[in-house]
C-alpha atoms as a PDB file:
ATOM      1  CA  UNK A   1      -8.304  45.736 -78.467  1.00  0.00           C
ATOM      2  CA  UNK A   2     -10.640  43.568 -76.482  1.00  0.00           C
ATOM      3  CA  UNK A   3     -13.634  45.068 -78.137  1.00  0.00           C
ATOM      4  CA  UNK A   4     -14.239  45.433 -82.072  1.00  0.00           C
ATOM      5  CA  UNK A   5     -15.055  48.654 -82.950  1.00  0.00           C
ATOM      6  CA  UNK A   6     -19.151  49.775 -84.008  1.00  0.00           C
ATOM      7  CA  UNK A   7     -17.821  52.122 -86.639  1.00  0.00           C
ATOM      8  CA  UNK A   8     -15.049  54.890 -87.697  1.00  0.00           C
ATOM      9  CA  UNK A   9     -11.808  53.904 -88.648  1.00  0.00           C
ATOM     10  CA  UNK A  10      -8.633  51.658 -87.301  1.00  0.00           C
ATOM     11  CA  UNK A  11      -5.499  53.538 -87.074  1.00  0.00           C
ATOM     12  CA  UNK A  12      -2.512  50.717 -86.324  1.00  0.00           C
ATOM     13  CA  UNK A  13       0.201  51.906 -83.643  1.00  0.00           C
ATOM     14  CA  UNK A  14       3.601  51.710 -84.971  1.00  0.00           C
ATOM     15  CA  UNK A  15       6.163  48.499 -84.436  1.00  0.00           C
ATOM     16  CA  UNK A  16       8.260  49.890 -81.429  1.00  0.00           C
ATOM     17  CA  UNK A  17       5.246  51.029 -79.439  1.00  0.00           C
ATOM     18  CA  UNK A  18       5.811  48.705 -76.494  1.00  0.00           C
ATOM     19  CA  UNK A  19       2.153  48.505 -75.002  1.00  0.00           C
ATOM     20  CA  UNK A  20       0.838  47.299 -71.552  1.00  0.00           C
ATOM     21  CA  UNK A  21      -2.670  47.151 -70.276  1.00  0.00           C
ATOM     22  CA  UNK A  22      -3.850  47.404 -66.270  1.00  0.00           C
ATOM     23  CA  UNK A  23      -7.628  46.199 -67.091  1.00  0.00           C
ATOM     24  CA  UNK A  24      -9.961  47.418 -64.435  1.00  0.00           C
ATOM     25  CA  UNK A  25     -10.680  43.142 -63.769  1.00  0.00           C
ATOM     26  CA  UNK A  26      -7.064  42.514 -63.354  1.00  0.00           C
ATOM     27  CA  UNK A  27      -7.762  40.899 -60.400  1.00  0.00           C
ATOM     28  CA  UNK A  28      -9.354  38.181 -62.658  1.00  0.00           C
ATOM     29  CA  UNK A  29      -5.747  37.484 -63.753  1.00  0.00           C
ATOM     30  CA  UNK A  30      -4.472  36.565 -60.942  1.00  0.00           C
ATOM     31  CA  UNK A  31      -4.514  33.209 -59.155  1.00  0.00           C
ATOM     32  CA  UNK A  32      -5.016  32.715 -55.548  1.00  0.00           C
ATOM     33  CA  UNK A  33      -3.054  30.018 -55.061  1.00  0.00           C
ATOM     34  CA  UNK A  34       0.261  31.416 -56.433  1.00  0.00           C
ATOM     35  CA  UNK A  35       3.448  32.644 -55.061  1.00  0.00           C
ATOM     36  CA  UNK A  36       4.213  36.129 -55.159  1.00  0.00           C
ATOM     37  CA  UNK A  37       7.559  35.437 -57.104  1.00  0.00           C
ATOM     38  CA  UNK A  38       5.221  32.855 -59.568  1.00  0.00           C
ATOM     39  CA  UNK A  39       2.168  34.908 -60.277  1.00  0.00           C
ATOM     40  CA  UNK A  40       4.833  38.102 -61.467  1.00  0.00           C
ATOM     41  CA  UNK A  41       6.427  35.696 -63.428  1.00  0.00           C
ATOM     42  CA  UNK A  42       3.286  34.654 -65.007  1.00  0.00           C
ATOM     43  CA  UNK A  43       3.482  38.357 -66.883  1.00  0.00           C
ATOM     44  CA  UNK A  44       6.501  36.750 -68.678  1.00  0.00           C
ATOM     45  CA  UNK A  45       4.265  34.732 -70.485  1.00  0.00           C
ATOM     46  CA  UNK A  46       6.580  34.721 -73.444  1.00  0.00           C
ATOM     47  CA  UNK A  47       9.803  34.445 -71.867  1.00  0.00           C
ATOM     48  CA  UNK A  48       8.600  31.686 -70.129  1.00  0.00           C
ATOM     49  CA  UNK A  49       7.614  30.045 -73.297  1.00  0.00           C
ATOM     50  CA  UNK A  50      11.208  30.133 -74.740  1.00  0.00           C
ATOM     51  CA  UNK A  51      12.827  28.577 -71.888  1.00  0.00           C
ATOM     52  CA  UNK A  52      10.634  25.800 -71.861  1.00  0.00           C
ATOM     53  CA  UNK A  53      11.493  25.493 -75.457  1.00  0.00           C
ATOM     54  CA  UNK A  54      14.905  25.490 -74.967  1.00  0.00           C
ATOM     55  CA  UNK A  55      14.504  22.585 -71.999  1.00  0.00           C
ATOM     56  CA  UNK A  56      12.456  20.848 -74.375  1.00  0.00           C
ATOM     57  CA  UNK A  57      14.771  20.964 -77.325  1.00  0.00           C
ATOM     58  CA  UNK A  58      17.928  20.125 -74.879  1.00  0.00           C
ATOM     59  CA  UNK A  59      15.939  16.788 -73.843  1.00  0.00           C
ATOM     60  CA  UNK A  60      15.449  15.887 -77.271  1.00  0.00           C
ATOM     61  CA  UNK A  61      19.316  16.008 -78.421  1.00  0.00           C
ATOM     62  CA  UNK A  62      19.265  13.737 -75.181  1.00  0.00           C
ATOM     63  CA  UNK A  63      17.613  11.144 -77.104  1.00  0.00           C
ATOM     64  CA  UNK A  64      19.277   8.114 -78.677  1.00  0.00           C
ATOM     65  CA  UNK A  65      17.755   8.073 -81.872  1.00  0.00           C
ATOM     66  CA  UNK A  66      18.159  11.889 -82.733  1.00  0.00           C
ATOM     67  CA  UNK A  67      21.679  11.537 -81.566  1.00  0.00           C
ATOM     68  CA  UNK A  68      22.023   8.512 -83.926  1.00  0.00           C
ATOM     69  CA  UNK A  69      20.419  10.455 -87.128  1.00  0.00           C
ATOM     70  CA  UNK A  70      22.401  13.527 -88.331  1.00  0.00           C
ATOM     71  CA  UNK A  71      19.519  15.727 -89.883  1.00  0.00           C
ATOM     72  CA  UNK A  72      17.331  14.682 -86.698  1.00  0.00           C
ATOM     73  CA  UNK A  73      20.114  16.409 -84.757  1.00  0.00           C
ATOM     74  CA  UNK A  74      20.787  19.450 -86.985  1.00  0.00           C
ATOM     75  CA  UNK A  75      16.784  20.088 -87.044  1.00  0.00           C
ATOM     76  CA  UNK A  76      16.991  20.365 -82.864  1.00  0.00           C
ATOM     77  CA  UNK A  77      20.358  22.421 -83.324  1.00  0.00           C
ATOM     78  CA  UNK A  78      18.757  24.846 -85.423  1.00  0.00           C
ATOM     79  CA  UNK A  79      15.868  24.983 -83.492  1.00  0.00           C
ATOM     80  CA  UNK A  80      17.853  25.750 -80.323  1.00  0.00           C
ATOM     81  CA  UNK A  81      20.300  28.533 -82.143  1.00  0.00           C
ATOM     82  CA  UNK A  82      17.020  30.128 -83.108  1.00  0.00           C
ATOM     83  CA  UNK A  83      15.340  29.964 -79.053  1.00  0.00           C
ATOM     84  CA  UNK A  84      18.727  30.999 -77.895  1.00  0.00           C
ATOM     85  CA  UNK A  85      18.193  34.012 -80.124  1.00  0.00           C
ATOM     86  CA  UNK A  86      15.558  34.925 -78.956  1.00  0.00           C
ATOM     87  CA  UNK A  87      16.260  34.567 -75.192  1.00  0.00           C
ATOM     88  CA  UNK A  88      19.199  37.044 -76.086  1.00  0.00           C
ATOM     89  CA  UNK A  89      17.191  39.468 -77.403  1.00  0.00           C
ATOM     90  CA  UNK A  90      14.112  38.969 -74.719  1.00  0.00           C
ATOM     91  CA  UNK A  91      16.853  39.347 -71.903  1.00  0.00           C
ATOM     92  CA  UNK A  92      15.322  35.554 -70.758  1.00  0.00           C
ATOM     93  CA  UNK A  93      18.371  34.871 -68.433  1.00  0.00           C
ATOM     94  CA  UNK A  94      17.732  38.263 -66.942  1.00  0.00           C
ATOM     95  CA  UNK A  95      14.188  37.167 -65.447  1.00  0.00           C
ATOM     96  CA  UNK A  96      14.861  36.594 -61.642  1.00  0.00           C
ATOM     97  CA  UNK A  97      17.152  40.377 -61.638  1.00  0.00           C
ATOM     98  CA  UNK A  98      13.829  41.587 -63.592  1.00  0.00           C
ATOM     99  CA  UNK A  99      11.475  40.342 -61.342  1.00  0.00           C
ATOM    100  CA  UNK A 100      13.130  41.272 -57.518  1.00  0.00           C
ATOM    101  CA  UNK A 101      13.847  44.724 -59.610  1.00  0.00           C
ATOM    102  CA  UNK A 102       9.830  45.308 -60.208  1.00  0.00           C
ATOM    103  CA  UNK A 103       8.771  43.392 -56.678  1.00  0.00           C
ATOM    104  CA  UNK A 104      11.242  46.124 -55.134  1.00  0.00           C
ATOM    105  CA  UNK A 105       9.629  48.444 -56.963  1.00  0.00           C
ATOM    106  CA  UNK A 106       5.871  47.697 -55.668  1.00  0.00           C
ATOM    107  CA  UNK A 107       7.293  47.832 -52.331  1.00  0.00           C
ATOM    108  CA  UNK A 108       7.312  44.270 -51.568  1.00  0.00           C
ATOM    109  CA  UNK A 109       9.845  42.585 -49.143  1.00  0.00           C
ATOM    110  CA  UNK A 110      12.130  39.281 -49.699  1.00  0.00           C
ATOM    111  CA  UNK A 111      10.014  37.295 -47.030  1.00  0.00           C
ATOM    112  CA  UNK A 112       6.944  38.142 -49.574  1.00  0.00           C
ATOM    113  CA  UNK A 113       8.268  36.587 -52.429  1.00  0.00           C
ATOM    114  CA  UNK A 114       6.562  33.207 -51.354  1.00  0.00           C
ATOM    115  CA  UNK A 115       3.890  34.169 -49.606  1.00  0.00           C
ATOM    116  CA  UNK A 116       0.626  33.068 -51.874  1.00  0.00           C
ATOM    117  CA  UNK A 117      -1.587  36.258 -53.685  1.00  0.00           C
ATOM    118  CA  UNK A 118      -4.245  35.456 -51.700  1.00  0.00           C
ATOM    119  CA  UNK A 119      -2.746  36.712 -48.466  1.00  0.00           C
ATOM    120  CA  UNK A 120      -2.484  40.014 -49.495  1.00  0.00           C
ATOM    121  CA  UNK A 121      -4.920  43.044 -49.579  1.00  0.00           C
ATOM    122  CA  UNK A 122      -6.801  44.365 -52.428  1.00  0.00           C
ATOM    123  CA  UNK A 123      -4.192  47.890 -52.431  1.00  0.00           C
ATOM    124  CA  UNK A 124      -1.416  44.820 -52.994  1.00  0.00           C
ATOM    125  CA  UNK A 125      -2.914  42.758 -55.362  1.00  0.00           C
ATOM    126  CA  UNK A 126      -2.888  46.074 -57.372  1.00  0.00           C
ATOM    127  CA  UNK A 127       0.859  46.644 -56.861  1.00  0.00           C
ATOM    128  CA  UNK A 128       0.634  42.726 -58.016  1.00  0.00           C
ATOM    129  CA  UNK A 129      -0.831  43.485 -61.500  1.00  0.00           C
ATOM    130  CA  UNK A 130       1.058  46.444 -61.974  1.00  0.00           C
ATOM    131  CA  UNK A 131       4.067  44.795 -61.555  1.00  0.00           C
ATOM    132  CA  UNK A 132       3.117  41.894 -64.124  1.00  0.00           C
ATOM    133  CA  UNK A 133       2.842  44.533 -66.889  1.00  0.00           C
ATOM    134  CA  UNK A 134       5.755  46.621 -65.983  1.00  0.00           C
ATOM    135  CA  UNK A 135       7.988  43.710 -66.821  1.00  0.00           C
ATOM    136  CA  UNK A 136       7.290  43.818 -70.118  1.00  0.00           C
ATOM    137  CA  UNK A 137       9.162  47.015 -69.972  1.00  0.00           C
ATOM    138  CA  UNK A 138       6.373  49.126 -71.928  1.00  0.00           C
ATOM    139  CA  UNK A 139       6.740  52.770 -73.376  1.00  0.00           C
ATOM    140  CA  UNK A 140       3.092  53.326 -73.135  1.00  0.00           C
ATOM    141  CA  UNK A 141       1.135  52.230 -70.108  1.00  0.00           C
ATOM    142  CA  UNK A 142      -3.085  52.056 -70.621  1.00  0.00           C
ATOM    143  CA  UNK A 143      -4.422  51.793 -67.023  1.00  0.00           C
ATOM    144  CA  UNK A 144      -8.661  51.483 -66.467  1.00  0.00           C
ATOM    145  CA  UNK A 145      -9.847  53.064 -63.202  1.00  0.00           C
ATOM    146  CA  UNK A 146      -7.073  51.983 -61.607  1.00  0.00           C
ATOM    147  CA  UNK A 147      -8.286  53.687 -58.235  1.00  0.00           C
ATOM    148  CA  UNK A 148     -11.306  51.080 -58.145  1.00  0.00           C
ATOM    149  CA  UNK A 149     -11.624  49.505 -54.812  1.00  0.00           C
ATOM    150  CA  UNK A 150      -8.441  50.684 -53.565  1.00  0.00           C
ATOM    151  CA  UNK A 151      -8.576  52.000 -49.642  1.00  0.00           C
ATOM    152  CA  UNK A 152      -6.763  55.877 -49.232  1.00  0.00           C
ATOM    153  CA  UNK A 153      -3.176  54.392 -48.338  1.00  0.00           C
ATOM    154  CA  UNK A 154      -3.149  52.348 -51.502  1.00  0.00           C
ATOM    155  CA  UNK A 155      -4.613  55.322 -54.002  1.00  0.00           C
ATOM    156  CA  UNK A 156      -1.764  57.726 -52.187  1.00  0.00           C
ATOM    157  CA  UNK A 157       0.892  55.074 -53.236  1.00  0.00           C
ATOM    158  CA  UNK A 158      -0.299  54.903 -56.897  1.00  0.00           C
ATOM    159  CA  UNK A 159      -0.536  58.536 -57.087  1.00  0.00           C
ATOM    160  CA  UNK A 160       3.014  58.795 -56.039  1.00  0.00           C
ATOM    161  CA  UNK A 161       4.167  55.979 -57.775  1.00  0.00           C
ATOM    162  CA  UNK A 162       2.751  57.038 -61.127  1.00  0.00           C
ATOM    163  CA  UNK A 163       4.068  60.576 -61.041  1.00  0.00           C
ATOM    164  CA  UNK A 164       7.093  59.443 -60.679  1.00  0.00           C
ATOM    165  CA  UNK A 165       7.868  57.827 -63.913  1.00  0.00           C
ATOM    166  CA  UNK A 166       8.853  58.832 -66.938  1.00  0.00           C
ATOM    167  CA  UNK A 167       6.578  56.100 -69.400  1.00  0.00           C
ATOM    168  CA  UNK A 168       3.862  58.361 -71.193  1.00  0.00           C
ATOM    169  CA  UNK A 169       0.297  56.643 -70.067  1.00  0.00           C
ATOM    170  CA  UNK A 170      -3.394  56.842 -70.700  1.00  0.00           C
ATOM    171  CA  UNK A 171      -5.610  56.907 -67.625  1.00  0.00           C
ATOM    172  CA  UNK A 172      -9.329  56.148 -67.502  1.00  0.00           C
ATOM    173  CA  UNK A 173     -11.093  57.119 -64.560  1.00  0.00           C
ATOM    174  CA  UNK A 174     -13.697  58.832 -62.655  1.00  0.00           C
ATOM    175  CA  UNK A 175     -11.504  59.468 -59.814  1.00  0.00           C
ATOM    176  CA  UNK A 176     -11.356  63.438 -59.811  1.00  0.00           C
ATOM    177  CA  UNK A 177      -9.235  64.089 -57.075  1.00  0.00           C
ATOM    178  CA  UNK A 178      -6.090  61.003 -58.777  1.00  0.00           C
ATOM    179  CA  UNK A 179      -6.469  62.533 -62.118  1.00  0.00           C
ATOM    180  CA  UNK A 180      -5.753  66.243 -60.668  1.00  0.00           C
ATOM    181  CA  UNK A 181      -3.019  64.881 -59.028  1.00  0.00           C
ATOM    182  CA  UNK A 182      -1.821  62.578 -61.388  1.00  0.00           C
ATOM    183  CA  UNK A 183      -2.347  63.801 -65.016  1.00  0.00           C
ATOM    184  CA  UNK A 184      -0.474  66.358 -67.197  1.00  0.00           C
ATOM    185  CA  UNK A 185      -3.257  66.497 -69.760  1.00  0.00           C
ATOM    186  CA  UNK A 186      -6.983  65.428 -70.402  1.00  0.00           C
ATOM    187  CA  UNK A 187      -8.653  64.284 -73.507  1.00  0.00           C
ATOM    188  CA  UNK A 188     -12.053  65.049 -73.422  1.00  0.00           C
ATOM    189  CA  UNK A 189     -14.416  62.529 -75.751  1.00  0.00           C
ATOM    190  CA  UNK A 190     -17.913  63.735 -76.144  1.00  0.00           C
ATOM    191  CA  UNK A 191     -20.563  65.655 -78.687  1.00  0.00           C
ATOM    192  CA  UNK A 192     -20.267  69.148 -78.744  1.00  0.00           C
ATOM    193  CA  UNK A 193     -23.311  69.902 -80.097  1.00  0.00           C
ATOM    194  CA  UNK A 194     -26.439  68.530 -79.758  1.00  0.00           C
ATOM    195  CA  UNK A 195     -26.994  65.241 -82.554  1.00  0.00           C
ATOM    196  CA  UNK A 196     -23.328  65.788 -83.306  1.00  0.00           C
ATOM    197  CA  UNK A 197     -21.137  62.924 -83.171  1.00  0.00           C
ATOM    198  CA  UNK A 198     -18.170  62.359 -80.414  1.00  0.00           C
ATOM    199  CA  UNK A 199     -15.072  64.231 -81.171  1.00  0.00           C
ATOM    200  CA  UNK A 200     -11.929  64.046 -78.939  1.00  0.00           C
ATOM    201  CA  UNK A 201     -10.440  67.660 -77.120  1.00  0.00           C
ATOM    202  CA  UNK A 202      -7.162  67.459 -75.864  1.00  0.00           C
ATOM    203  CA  UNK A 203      -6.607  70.196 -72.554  1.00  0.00           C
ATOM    204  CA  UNK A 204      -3.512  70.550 -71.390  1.00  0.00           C
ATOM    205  CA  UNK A 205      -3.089  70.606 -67.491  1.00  0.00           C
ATOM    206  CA  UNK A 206      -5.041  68.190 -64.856  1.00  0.00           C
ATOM    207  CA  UNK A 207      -8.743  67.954 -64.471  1.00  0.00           C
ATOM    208  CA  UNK A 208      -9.773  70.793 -62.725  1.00  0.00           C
ATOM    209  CA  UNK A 209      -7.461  73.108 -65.176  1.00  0.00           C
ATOM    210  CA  UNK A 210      -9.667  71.574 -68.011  1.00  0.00           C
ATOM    211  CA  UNK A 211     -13.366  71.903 -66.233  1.00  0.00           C
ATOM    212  CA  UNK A 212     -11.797  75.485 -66.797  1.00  0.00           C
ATOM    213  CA  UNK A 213     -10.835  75.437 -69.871  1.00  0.00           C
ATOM    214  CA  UNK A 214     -13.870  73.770 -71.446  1.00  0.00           C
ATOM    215  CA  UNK A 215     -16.644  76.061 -69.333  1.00  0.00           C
ATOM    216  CA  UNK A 216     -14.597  78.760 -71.168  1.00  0.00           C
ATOM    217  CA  UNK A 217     -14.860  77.124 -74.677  1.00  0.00           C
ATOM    218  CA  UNK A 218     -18.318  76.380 -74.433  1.00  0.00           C
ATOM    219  CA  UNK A 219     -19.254  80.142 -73.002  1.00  0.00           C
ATOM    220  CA  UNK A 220     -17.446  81.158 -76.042  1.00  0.00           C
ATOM    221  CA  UNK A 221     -19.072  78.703 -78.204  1.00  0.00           C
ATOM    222  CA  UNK A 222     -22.788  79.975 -76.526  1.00  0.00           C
ATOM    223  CA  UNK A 223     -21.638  83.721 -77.018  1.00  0.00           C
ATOM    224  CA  UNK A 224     -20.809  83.154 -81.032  1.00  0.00           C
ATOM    225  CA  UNK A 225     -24.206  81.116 -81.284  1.00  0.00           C
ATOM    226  CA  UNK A 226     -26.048  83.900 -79.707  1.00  0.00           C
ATOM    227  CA  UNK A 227     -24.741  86.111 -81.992  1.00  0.00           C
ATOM    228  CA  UNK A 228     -26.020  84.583 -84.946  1.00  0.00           C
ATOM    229  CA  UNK A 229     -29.255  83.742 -83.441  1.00  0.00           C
ATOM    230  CA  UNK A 230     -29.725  87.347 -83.422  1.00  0.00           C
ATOM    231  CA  UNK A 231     -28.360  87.673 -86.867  1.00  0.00           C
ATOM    232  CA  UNK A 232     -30.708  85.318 -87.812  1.00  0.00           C
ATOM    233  CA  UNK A 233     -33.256  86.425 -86.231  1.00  0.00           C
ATOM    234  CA  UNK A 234     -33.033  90.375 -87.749  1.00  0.00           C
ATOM    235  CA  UNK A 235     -32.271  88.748 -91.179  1.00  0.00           C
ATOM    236  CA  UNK A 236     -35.561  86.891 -91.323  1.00  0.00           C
ATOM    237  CA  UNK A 237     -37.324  90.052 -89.715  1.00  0.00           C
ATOM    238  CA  UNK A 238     -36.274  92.101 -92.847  1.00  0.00           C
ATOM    239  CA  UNK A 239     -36.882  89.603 -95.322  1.00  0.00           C
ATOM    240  CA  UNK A 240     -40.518  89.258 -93.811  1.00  0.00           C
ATOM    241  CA  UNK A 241     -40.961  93.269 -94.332  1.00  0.00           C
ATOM    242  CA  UNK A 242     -39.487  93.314 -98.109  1.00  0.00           C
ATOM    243  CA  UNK A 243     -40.680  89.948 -98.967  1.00  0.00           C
ATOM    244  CA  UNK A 244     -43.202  91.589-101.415  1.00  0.00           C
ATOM    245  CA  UNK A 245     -40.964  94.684-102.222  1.00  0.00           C
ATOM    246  CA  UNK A 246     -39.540  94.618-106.024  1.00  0.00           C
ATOM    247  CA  UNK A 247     -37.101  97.439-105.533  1.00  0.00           C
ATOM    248  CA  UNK A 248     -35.644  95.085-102.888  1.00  0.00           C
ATOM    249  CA  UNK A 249     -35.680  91.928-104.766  1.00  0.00           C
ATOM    250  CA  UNK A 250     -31.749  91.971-105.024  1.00  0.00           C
ATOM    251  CA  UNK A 251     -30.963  92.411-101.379  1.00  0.00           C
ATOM    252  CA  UNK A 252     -34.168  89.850-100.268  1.00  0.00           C
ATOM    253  CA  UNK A 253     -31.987  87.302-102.205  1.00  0.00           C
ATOM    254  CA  UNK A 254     -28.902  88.100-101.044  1.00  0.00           C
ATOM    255  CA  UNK A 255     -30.074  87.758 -97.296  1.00  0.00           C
ATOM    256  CA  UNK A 256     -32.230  84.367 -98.063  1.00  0.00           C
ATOM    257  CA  UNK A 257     -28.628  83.254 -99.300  1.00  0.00           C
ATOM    258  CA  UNK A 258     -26.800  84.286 -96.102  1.00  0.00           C
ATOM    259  CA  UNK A 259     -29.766  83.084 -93.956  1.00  0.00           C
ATOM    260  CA  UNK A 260     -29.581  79.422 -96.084  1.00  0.00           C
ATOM    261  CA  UNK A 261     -25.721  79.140 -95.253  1.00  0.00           C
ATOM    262  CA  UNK A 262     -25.998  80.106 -91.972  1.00  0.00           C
ATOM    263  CA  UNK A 263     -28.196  77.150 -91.335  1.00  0.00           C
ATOM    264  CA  UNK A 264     -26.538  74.924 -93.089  1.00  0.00           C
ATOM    265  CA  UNK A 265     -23.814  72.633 -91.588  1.00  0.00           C
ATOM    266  CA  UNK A 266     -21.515  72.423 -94.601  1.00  0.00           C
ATOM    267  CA  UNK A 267     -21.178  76.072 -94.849  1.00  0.00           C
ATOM    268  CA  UNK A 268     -18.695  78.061 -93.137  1.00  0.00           C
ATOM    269  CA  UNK A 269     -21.031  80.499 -91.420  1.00  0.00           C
ATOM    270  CA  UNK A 270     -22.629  77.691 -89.711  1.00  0.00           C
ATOM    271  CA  UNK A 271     -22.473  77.756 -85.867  1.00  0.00           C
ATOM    272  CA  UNK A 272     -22.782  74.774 -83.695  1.00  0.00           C
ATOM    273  CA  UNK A 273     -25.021  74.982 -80.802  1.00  0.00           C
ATOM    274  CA  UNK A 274     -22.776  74.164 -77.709  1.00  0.00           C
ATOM    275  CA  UNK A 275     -23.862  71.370 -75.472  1.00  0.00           C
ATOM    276  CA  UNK A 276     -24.709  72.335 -72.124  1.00  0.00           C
END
């Protein structure tokens, strides 16, 4: 992550989790001065890296004096067997099919292609980003409010756009209306009781379905708190009538038992006070 974390614990995602991240900045990533065609390309940071390897590596077998010494040249060759390796297995030669794929997918034209970032609109510059981290063909796709400073047009387009495919993603957003639209499921981070610690609900269904669901876990919450408040509250009336009662010494400690569990987080009787 960009942040370290102030406490709890790490839990590492597993090798084949393909991950890409829409930052809320991402317009920080991109450069003005760019070509439409260069500044998607830029998200192929690592593609981009091998070729340039492999030019690199071609120029020096070019050279007189590697050509002249045998484990000079064998060094390059291996070094070349190993980029062209990994080219295969990044799909490198498959970059300009890759990228018209994703532009068509944004909705961009072929007279856009070289047109520089800084002639479009914020709504496009969005489509822009999203495109750069679609190319590196994720299975889970984090995006950060990515409704922020987007006109109507542009947030109807991502809403369509997103409910469309098929890649599970995490949304963060304050956007009510998108994530009603949008989402299949909300996860819910928050105490649930006051001086609690956050915990994380999972509700399935969009964001009005879990306002729902959660005013009805809380009432319930409220209603089983209420209930022992009252237990409480008769258990502590008794023990103040027999507190001086012999005959009733038994029974006082049972109840100063039930009344000490009931009060005490650890115990299963406890009840959590509901936030509200």
């Amino acid at each position: 992550g960009d942040i370290e974390p102030s406490g709890g614990k790490m839990v590492y995602q597993p090798k084949d989790i393909r991950l890409a991240f829409l930052r809320q900045e991402f317009w920080d990533d991109l450069d003005p001065e760019r070509s439409l065609k260069e500044e998607i390309m830029s998200g192929m940071a690592n593609e981009m890296a091998i070729l340039k390897g492999i030019e690199e590596c071609e120029k020096e077998m070019e050279k007189k004096d590697v050509q002249e010494d045998p484990e000079k040249m064998q060094a390059a060759l291996d070094r070349l067997m190993d980029l062209n390796e990994r080219a295969e297995q990044s799909k490198v030669y498959q970059m300009e099919s890759r990228v018209d794929t994703v532009r068509n997918m944004m909705g961009f034209t072929e007279e856009d292609r070289e047109m520089k970032v800084s002639s479009f609109s914020g709504g496009w510059k969005m489509r822009i980003g999203l495109a750069k981290i679609l190319l590196k063909d994720p299975n889970l796709l984090i995006l950060d409010e990515p409704t922020n400073h987007l006109d109507l047009a542009s947030v109807n387009w991502l809403e369509s756009f997103l409910i469309e495919q098929k890649i599970p993603m995490v949304i963060v957003s304050h956007d009510r209306e998108f994530l009603d639209k949008v989402c299949t499921s909300i996860v819910d981070v928050e105490p649930l009781a006051p001086g609690e610690p956050s915990t994380a609900a999972k509700y399935e269904g969009n964001y009005s379905k879990f306002l729902r669901q959660k005013s009805q876990r809380i009432d319930e919450m409220q209603k089983k708190w209420d209930l022992q408040q009252k237990k409480v509250k008769e258990i502590k009336q008794w023990m103040q009538k027999f507190r001086n009662n012999e005959a009733m010494s038994t029974q006082y400690q049972q109840r100063e038992r039930k009344l000490r569990d009931m009060q005490d987080p650890n115990s299963k009787d406890y009840v959590q006070r509901p936030m509200r």
